[in-house]
N, C-alpha and C. Protein backbone atom coordinates (compact mmCIF):
# COMPACT_ATOMS: atom_id res chain seq x y z
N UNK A 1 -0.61 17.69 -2.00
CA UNK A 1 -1.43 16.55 -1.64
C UNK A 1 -2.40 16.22 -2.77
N UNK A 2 -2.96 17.34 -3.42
CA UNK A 2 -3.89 17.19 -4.55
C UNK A 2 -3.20 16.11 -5.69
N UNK A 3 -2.08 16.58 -5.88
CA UNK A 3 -1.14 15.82 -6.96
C UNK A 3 -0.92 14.41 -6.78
N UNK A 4 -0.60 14.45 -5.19
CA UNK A 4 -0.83 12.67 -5.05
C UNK A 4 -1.73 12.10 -5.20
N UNK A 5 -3.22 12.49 -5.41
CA UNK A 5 -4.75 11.89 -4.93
C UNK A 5 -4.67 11.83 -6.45
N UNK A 6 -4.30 12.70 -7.51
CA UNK A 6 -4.55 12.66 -9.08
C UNK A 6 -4.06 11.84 -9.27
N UNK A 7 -2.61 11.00 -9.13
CA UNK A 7 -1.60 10.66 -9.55
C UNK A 7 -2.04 9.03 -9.19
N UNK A 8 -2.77 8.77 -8.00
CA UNK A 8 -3.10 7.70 -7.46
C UNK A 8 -4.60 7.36 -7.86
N UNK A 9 -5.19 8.27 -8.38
CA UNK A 9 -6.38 8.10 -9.42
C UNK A 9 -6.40 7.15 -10.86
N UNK A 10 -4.92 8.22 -11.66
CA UNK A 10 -4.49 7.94 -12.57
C UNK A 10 -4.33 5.68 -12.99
N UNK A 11 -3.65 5.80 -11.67
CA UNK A 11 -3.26 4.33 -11.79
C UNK A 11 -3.75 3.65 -11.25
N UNK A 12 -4.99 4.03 -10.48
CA UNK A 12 -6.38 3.23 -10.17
C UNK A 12 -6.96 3.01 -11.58
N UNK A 13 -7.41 3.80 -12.65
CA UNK A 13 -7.92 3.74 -13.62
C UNK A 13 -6.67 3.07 -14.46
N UNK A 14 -5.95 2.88 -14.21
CA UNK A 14 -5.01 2.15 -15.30
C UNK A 14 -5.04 0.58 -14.87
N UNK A 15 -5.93 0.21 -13.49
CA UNK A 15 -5.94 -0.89 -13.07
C UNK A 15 -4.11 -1.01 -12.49
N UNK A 16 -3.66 -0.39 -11.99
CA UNK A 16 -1.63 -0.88 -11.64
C UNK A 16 -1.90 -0.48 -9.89
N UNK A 17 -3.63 -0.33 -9.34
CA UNK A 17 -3.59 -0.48 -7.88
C UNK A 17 -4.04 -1.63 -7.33
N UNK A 18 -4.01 -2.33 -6.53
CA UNK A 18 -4.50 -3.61 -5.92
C UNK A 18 -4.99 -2.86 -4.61
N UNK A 19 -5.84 -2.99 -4.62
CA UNK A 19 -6.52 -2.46 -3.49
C UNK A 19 -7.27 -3.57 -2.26
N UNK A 20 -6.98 -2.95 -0.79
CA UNK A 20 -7.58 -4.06 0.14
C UNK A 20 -6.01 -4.80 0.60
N UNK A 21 -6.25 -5.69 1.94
CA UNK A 21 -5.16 -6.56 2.06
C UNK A 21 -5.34 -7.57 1.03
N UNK A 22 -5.78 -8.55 1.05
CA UNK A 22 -5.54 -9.49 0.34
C UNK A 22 -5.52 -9.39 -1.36
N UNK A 23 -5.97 -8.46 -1.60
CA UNK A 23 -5.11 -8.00 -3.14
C UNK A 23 -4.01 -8.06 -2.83
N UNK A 24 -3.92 -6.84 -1.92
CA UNK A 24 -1.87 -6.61 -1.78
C UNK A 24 -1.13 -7.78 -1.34
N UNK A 25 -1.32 -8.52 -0.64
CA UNK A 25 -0.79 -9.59 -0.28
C UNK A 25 -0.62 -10.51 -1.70
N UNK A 26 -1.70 -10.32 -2.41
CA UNK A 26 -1.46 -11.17 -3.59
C UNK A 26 -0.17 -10.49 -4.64
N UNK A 27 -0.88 -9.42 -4.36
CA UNK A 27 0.40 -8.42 -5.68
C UNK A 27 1.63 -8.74 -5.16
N UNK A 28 2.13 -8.60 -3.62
CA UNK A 28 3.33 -8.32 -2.89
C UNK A 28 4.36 -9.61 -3.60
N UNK A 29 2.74 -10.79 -3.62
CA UNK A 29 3.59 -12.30 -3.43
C UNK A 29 4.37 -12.70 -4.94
N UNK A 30 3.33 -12.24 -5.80
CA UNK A 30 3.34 -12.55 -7.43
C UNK A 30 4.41 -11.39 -7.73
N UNK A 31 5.30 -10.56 -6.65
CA UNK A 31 5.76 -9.50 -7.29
C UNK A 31 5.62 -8.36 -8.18
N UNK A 32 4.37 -8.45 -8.15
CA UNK A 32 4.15 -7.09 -8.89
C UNK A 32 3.69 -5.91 -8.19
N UNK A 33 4.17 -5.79 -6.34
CA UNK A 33 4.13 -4.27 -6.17
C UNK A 33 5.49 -4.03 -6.07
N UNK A 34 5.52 -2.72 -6.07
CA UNK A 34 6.48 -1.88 -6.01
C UNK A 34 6.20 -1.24 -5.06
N UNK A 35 5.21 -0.40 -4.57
CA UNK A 35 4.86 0.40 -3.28
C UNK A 35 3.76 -0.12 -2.87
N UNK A 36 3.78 0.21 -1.44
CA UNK A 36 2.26 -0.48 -0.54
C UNK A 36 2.51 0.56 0.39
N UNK A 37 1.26 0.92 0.53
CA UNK A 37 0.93 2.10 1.29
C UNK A 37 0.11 1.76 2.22
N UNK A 38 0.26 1.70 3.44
CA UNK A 38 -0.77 0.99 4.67
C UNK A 38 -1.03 2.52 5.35
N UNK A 39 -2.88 2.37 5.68
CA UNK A 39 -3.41 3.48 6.12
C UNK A 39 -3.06 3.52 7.63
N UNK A 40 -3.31 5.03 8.07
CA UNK A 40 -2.58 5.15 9.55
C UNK A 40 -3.72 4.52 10.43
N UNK A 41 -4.73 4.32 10.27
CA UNK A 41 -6.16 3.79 10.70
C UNK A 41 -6.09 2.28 10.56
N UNK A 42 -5.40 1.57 9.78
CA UNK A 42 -5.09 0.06 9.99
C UNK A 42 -4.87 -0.67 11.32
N UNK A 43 -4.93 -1.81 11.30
CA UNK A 43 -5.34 -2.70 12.76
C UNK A 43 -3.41 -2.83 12.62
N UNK A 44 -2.96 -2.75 13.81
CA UNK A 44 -1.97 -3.58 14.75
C UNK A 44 -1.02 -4.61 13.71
N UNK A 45 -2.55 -5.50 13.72
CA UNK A 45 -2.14 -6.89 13.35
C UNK A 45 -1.49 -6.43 11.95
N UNK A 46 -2.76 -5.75 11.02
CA UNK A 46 -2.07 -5.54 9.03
C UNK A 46 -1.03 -5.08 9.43
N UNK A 47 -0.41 -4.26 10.06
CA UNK A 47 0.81 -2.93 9.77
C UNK A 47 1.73 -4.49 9.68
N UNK A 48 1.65 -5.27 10.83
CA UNK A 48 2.79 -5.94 11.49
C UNK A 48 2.75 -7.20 10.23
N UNK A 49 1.78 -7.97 9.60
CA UNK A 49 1.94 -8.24 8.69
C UNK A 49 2.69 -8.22 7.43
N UNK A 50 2.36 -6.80 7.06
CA UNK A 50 2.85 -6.16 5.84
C UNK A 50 4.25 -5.63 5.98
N UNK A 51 4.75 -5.26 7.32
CA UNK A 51 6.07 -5.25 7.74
C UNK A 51 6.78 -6.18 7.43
N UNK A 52 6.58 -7.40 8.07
CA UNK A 52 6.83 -8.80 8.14
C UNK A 52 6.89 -9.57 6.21
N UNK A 53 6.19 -8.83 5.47
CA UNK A 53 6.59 -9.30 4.25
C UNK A 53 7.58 -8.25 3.72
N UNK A 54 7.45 -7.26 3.84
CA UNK A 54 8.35 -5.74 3.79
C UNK A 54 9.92 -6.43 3.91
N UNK A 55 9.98 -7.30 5.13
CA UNK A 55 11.10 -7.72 5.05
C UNK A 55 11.75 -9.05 4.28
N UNK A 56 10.95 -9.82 4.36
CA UNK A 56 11.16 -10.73 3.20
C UNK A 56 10.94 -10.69 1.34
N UNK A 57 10.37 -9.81 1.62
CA UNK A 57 9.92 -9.80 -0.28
C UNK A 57 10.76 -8.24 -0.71
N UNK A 58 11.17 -7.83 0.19
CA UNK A 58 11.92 -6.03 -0.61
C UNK A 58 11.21 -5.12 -0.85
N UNK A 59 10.27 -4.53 -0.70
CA UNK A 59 9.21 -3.84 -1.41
C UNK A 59 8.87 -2.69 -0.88
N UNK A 60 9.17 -1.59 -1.17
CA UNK A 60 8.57 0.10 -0.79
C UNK A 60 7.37 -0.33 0.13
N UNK A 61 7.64 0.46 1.60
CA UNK A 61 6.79 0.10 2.01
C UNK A 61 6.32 1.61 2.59
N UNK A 62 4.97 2.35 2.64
CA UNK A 62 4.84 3.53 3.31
C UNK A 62 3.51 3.46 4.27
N UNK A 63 3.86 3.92 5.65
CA UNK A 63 2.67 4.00 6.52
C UNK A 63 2.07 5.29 6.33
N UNK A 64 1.50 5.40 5.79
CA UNK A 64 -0.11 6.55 5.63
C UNK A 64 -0.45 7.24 6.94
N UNK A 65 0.14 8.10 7.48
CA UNK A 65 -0.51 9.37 8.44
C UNK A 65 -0.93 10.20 7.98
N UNK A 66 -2.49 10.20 8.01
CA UNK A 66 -2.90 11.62 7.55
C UNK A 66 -3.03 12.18 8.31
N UNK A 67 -2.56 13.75 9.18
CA UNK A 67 -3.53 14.31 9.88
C UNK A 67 -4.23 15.29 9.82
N UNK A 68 -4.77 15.81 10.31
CA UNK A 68 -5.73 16.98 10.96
C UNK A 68 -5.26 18.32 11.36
N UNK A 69 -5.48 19.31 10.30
CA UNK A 69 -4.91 20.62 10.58
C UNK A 69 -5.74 21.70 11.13
């Protein structure tokens, strides 16, 4: 898990994250994501959104469960 949080650091500081919906929505549209990662804590409505472009635009899509050990 550590490796992913570095790894997703990495390319925060490289500026290659769009962070927030409406970044991603922008990145998704202009094609420049490749993965979108929606948190497990997101509303209803975003998941079903971002699904809903998931299927029209092609794009790695991953729902974020973190839990509690």
């Amino acid at each position: 898990m550590r490796k992913f949080y570095s790894l997703l650091g990495l390319c925060k500081r490289a500026n290659k994250v769009a962070g927030g919906e409406v970044a991603a929505e922008e990145a998704i549209r202009g094609k420049k994501a490749c993965l979108v990662i929606v948190a497990g804590d997101a509303s209803a409505n975003t998941k079903k959104n971002f699904i809903t472009l998931h299927r029209f635009m092609k794009f790695r899509f991953w729902n974020w469960e973190q839990r509690q050990i």
